[in-house]
PDB file of N, CA and C in Angstrom:
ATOM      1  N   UNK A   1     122.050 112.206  80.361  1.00  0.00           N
ATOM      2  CA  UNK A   1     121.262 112.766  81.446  1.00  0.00           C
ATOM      3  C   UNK A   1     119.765 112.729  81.129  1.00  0.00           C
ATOM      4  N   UNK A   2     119.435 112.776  79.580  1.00  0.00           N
ATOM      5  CA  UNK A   2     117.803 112.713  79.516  1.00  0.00           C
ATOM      6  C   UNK A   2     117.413 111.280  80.240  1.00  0.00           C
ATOM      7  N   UNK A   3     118.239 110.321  79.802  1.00  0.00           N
ATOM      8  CA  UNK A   3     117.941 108.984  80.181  1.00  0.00           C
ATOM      9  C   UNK A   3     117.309 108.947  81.332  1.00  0.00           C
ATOM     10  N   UNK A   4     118.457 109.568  82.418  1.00  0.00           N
ATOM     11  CA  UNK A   4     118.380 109.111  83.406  1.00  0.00           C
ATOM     12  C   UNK A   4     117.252 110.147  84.063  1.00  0.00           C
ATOM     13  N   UNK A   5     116.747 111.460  83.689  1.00  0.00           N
ATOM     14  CA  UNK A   5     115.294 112.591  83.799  1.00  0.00           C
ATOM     15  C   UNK A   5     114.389 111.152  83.765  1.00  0.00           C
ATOM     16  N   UNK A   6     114.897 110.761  82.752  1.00  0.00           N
ATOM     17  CA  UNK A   6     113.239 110.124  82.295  1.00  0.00           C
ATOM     18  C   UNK A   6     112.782 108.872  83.400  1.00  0.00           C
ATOM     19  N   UNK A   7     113.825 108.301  83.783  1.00  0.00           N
ATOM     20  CA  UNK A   7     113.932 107.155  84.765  1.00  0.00           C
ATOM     21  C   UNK A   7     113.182 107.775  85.880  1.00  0.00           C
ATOM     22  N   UNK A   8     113.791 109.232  86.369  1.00  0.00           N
ATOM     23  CA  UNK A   8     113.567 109.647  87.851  1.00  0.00           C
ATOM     24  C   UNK A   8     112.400 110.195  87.533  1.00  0.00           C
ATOM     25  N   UNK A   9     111.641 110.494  86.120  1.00  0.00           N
ATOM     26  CA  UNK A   9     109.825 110.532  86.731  1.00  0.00           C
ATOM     27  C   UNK A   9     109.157 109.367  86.638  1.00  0.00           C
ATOM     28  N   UNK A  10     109.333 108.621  85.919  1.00  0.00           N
ATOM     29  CA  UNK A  10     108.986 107.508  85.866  1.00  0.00           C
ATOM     30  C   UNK A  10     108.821 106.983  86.798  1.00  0.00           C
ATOM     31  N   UNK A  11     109.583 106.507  87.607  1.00  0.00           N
ATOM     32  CA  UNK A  11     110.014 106.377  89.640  1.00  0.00           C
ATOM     33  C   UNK A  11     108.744 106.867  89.988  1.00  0.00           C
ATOM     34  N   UNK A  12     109.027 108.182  90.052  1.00  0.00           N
ATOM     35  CA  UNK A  12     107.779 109.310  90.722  1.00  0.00           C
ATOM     36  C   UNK A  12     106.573 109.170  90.397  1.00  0.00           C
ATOM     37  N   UNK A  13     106.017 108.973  89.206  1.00  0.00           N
ATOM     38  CA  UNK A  13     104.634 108.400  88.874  1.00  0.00           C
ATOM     39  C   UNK A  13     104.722 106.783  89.334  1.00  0.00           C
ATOM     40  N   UNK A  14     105.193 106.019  89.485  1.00  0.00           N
ATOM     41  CA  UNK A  14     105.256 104.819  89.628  1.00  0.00           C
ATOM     42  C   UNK A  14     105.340 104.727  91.440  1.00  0.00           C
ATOM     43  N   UNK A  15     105.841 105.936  92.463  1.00  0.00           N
ATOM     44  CA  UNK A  15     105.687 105.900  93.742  1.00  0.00           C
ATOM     45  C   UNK A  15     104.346 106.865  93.827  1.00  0.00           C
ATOM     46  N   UNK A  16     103.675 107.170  93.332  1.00  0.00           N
ATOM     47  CA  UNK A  16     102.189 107.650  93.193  1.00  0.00           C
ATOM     48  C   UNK A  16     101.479 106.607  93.085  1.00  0.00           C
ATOM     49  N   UNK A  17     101.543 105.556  92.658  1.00  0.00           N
ATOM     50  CA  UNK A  17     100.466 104.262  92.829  1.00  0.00           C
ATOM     51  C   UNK A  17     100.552 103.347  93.941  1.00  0.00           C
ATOM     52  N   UNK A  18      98.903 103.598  94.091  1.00  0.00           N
ATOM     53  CA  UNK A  18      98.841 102.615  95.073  1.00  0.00           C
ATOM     54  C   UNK A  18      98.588 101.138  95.177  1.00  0.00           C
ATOM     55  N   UNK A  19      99.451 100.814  96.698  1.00  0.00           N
ATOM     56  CA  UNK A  19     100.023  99.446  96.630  1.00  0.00           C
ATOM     57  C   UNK A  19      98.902  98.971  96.719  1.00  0.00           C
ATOM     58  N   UNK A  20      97.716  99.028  97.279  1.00  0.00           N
ATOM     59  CA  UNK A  20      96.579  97.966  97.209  1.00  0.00           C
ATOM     60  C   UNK A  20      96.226  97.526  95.527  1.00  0.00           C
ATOM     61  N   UNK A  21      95.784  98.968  94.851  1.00  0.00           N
ATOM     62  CA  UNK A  21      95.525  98.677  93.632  1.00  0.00           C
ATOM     63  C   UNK A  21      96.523  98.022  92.613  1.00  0.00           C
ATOM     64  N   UNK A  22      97.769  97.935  92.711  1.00  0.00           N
ATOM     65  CA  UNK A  22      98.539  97.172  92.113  1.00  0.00           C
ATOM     66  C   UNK A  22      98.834  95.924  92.663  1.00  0.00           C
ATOM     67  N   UNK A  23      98.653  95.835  94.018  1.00  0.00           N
ATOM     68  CA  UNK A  23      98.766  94.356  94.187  1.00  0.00           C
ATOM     69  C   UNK A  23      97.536  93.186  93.840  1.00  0.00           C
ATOM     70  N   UNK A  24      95.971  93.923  93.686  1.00  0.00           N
ATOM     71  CA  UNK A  24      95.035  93.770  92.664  1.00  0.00           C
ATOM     72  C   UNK A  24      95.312  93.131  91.566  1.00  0.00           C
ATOM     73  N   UNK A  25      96.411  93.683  90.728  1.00  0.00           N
ATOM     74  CA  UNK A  25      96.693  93.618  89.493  1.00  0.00           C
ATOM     75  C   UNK A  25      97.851  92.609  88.989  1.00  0.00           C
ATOM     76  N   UNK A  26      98.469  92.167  90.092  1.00  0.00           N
ATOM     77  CA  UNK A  26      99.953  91.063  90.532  1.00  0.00           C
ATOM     78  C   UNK A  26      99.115  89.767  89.610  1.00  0.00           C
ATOM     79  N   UNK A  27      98.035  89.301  90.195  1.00  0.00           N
ATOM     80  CA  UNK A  27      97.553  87.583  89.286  1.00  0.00           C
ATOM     81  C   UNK A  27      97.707  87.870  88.147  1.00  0.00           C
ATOM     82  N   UNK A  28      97.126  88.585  87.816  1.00  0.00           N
ATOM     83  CA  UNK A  28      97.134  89.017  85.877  1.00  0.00           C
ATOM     84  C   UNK A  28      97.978  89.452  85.524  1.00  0.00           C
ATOM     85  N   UNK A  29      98.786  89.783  85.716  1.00  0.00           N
ATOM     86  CA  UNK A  29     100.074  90.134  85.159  1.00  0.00           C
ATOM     87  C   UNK A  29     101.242  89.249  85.701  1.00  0.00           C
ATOM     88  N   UNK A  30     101.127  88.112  86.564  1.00  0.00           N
ATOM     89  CA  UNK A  30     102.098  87.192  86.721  1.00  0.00           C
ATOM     90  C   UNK A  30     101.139  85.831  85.450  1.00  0.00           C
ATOM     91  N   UNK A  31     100.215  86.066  85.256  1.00  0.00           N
ATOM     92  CA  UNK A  31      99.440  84.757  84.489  1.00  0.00           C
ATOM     93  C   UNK A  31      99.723  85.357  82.812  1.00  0.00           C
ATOM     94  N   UNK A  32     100.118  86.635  82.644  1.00  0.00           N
ATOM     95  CA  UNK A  32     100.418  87.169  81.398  1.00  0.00           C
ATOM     96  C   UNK A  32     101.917  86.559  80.512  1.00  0.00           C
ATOM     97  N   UNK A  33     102.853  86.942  81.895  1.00  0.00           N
ATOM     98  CA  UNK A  33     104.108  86.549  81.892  1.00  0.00           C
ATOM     99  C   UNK A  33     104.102  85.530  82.031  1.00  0.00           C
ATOM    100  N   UNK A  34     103.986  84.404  82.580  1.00  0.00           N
ATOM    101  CA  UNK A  34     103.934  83.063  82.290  1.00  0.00           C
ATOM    102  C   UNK A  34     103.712  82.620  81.053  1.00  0.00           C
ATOM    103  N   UNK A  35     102.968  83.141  80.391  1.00  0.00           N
ATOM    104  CA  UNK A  35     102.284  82.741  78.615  1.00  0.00           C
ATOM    105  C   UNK A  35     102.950  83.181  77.977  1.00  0.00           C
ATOM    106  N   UNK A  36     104.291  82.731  77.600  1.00  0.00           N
ATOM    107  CA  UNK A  36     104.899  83.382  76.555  1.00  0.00           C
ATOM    108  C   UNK A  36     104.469  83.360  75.800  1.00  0.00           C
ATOM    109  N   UNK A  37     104.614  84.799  74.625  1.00  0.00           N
ATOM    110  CA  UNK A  37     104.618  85.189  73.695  1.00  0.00           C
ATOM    111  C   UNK A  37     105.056  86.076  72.821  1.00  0.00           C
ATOM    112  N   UNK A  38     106.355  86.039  71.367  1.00  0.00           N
ATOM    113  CA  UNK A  38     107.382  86.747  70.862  1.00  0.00           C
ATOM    114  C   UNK A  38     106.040  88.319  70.558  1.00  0.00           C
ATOM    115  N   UNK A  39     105.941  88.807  72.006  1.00  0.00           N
ATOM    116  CA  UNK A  39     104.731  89.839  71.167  1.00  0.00           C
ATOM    117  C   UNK A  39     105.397  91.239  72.150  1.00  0.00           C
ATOM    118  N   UNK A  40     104.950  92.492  71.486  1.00  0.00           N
ATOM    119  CA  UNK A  40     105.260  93.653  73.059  1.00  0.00           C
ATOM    120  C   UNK A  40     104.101  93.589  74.030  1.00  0.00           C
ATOM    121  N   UNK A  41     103.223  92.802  73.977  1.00  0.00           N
ATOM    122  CA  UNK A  41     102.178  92.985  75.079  1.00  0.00           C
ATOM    123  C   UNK A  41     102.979  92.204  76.104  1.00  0.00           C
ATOM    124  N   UNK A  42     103.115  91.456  75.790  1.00  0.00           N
ATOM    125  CA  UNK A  42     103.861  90.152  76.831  1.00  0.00           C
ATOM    126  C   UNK A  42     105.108  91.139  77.425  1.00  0.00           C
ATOM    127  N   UNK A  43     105.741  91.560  76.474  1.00  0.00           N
ATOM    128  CA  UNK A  43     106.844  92.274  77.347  1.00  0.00           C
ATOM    129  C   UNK A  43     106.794  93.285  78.007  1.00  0.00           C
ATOM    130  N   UNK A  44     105.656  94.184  77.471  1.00  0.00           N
ATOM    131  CA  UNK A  44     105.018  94.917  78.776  1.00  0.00           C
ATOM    132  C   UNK A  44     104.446  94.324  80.145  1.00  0.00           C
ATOM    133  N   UNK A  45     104.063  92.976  79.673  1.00  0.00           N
ATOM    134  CA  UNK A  45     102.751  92.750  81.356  1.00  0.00           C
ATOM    135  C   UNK A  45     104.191  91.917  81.829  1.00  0.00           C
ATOM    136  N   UNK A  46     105.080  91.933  81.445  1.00  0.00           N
ATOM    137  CA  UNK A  46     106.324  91.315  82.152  1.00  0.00           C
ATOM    138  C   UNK A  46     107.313  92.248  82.527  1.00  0.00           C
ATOM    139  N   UNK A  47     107.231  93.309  82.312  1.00  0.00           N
ATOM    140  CA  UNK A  47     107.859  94.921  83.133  1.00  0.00           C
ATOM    141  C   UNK A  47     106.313  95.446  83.828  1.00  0.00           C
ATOM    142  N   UNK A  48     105.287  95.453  83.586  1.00  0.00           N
ATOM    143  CA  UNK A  48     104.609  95.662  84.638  1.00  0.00           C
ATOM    144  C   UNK A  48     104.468  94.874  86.133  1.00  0.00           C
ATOM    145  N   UNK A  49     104.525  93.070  86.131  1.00  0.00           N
ATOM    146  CA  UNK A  49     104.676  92.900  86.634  1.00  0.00           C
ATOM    147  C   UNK A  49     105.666  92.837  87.970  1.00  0.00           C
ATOM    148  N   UNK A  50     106.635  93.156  87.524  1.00  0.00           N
ATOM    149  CA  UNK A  50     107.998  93.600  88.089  1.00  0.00           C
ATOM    150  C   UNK A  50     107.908  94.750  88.801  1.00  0.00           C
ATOM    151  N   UNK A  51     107.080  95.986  88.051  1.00  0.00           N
ATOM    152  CA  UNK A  51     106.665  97.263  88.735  1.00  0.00           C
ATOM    153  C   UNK A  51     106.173  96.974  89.928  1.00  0.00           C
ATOM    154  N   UNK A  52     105.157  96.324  89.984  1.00  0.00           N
ATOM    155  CA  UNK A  52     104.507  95.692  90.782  1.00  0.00           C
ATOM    156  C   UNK A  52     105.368  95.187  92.052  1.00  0.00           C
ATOM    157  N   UNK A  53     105.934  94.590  91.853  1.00  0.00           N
ATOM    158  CA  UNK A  53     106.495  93.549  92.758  1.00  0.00           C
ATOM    159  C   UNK A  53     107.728  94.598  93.123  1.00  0.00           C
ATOM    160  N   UNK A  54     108.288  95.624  92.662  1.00  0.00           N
ATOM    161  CA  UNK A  54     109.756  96.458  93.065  1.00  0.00           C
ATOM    162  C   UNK A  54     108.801  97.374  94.151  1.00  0.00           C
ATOM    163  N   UNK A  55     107.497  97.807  94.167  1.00  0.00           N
ATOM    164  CA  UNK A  55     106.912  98.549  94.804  1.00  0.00           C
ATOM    165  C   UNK A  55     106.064  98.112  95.943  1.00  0.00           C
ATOM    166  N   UNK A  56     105.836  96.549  95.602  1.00  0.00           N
ATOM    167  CA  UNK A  56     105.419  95.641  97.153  1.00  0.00           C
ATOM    168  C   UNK A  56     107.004  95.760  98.160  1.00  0.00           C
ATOM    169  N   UNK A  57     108.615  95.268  97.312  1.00  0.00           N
ATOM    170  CA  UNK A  57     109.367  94.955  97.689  1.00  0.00           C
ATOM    171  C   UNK A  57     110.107  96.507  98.305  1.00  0.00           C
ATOM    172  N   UNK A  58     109.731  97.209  97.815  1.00  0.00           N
ATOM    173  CA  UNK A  58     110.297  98.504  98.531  1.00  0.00           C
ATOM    174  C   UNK A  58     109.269  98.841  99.665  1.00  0.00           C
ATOM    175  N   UNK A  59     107.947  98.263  99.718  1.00  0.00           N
ATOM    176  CA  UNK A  59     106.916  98.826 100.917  1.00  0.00           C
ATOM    177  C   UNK A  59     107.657  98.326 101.956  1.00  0.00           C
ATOM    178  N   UNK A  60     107.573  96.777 101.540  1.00  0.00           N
ATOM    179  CA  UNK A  60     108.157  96.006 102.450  1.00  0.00           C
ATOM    180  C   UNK A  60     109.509  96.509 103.507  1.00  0.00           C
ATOM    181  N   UNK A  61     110.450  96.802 102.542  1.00  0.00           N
ATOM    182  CA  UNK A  61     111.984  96.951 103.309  1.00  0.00           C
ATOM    183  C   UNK A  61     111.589  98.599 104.045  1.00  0.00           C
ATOM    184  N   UNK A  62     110.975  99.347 103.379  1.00  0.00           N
ATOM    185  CA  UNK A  62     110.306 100.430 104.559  1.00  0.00           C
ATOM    186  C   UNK A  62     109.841 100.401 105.651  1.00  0.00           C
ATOM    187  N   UNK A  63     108.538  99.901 105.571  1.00  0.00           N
ATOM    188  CA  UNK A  63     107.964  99.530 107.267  1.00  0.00           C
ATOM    189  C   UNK A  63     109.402  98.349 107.877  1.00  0.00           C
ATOM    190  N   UNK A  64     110.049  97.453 107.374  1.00  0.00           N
ATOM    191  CA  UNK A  64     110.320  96.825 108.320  1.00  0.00           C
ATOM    192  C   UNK A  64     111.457  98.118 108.815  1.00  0.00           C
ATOM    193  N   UNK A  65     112.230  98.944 107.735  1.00  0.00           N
ATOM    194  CA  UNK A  65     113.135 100.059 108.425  1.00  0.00           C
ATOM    195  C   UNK A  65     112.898 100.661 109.531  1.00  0.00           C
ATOM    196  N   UNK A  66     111.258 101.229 109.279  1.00  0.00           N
ATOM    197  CA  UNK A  66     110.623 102.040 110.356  1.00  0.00           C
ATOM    198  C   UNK A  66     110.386 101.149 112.196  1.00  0.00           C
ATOM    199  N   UNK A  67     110.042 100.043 111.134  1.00  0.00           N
ATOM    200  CA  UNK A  67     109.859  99.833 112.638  1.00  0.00           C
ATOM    201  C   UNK A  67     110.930  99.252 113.395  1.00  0.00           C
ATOM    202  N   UNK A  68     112.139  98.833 112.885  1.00  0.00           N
ATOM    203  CA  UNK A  68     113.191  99.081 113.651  1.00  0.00           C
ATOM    204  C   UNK A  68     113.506 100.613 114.527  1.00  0.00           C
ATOM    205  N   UNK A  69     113.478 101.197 113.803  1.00  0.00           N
ATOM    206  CA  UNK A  69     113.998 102.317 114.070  1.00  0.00           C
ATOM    207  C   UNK A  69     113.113 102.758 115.328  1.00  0.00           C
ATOM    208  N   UNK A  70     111.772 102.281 114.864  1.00  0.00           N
ATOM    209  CA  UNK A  70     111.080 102.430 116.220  1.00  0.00           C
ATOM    210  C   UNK A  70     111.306 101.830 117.929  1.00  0.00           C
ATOM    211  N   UNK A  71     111.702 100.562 117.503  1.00  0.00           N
ATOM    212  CA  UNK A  71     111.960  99.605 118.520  1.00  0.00           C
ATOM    213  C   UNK A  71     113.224 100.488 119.044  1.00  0.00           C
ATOM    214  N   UNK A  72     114.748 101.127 117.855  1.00  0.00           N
ATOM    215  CA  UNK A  72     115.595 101.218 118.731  1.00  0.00           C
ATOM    216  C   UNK A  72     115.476 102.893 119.763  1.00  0.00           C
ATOM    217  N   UNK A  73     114.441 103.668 119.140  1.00  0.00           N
ATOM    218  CA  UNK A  73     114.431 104.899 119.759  1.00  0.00           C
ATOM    219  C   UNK A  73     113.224 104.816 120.857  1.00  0.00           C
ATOM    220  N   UNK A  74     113.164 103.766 121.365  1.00  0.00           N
ATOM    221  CA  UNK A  74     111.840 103.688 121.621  1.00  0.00           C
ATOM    222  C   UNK A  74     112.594 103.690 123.542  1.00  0.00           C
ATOM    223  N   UNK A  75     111.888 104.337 124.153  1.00  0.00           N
ATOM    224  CA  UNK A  75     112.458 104.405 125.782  1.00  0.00           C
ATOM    225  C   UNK A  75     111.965 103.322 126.606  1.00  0.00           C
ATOM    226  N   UNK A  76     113.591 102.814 126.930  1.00  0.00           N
ATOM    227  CA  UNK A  76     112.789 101.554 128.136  1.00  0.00           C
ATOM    228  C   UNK A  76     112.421 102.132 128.986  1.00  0.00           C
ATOM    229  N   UNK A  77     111.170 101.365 129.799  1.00  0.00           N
ATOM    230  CA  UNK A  77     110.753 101.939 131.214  1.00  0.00           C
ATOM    231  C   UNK A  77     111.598 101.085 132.090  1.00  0.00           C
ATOM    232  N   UNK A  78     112.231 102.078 133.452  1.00  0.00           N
ATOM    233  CA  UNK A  78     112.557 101.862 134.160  1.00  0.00           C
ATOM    234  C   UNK A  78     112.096 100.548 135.059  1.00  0.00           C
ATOM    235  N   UNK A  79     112.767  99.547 135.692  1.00  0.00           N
ATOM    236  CA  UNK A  79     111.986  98.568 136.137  1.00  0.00           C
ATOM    237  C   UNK A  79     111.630  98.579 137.752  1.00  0.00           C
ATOM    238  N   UNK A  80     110.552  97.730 137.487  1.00  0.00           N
ATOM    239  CA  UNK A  80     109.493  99.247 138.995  1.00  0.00           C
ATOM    240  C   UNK A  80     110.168  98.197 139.807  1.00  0.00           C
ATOM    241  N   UNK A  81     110.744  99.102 140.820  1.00  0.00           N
ATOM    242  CA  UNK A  81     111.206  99.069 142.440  1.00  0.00           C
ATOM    243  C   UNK A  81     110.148  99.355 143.536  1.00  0.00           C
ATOM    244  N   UNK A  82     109.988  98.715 144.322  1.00  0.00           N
ATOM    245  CA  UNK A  82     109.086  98.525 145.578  1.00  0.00           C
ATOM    246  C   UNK A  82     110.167  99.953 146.099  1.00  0.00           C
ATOM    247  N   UNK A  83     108.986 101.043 146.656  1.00  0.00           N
ATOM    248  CA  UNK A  83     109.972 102.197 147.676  1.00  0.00           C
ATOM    249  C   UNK A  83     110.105 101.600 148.892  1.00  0.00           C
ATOM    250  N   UNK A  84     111.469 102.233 149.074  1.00  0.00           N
ATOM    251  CA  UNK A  84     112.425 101.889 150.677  1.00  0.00           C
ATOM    252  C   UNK A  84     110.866 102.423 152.040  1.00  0.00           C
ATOM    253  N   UNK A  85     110.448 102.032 151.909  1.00  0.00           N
ATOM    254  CA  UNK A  85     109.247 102.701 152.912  1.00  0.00           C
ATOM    255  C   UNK A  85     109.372 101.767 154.097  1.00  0.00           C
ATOM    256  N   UNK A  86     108.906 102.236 155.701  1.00  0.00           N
ATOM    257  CA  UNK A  86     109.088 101.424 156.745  1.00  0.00           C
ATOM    258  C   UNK A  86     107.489 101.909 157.321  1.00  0.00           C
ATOM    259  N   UNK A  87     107.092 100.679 157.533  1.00  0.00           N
ATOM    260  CA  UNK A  87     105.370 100.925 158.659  1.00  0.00           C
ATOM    261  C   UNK A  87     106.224 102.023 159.741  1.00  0.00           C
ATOM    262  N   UNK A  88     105.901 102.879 160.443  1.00  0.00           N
ATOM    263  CA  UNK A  88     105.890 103.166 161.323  1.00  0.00           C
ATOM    264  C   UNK A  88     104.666 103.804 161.966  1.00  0.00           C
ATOM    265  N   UNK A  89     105.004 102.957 163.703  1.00  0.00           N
ATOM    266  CA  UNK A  89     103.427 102.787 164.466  1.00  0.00           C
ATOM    267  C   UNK A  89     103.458 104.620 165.470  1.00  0.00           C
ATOM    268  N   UNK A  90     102.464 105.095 165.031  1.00  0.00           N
ATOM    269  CA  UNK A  90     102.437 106.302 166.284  1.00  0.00           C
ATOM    270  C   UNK A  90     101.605 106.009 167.084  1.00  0.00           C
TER     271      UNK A  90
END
């Protein structure tokens, strides 16, 4: 159970950052990971990058949720009918 404490703040500080400023940070840390190297820097900017990209990829599947959800609660308007009305001459 600590494991899994530690996962669920981790999450939580990691849904505290913002997506602009980490998507900022996506070139350099996809140009890190590309360069291998048997080092822990490399294997950090290669779990950062991933951070990165799980938190573009979760923005993503959100808004598109929302805005379904929008489209389906969303009220059609009725489609406009001309009223039964007759000229009449006095």
């Amino acid at each position: 159970m600590m494991f899994e404490s530690s996962l669920d703040k981790l999450a939580q500080q990691i849904l505290g950052l913002d997506e602009a400023s980490l998507a900022s940070l996506w070139g350099k840390y996809r140009q890190r990971m590309e360069q291998f190297e048997p080092t822990k820097e490399w294997e950090k900017a290669v779990v950062i990058f991933f951070i990165i990209n799980a938190v573009r990829a979760k923005n993503h599947i959100f808004n598109e949720q929302m805005m379904k959800r929008k489209r389906q609660t969303k009220p059609e308007k009725p489609p406009k009918v001309k009223p039964a009305l007759r000229l009449v001459k006095s």
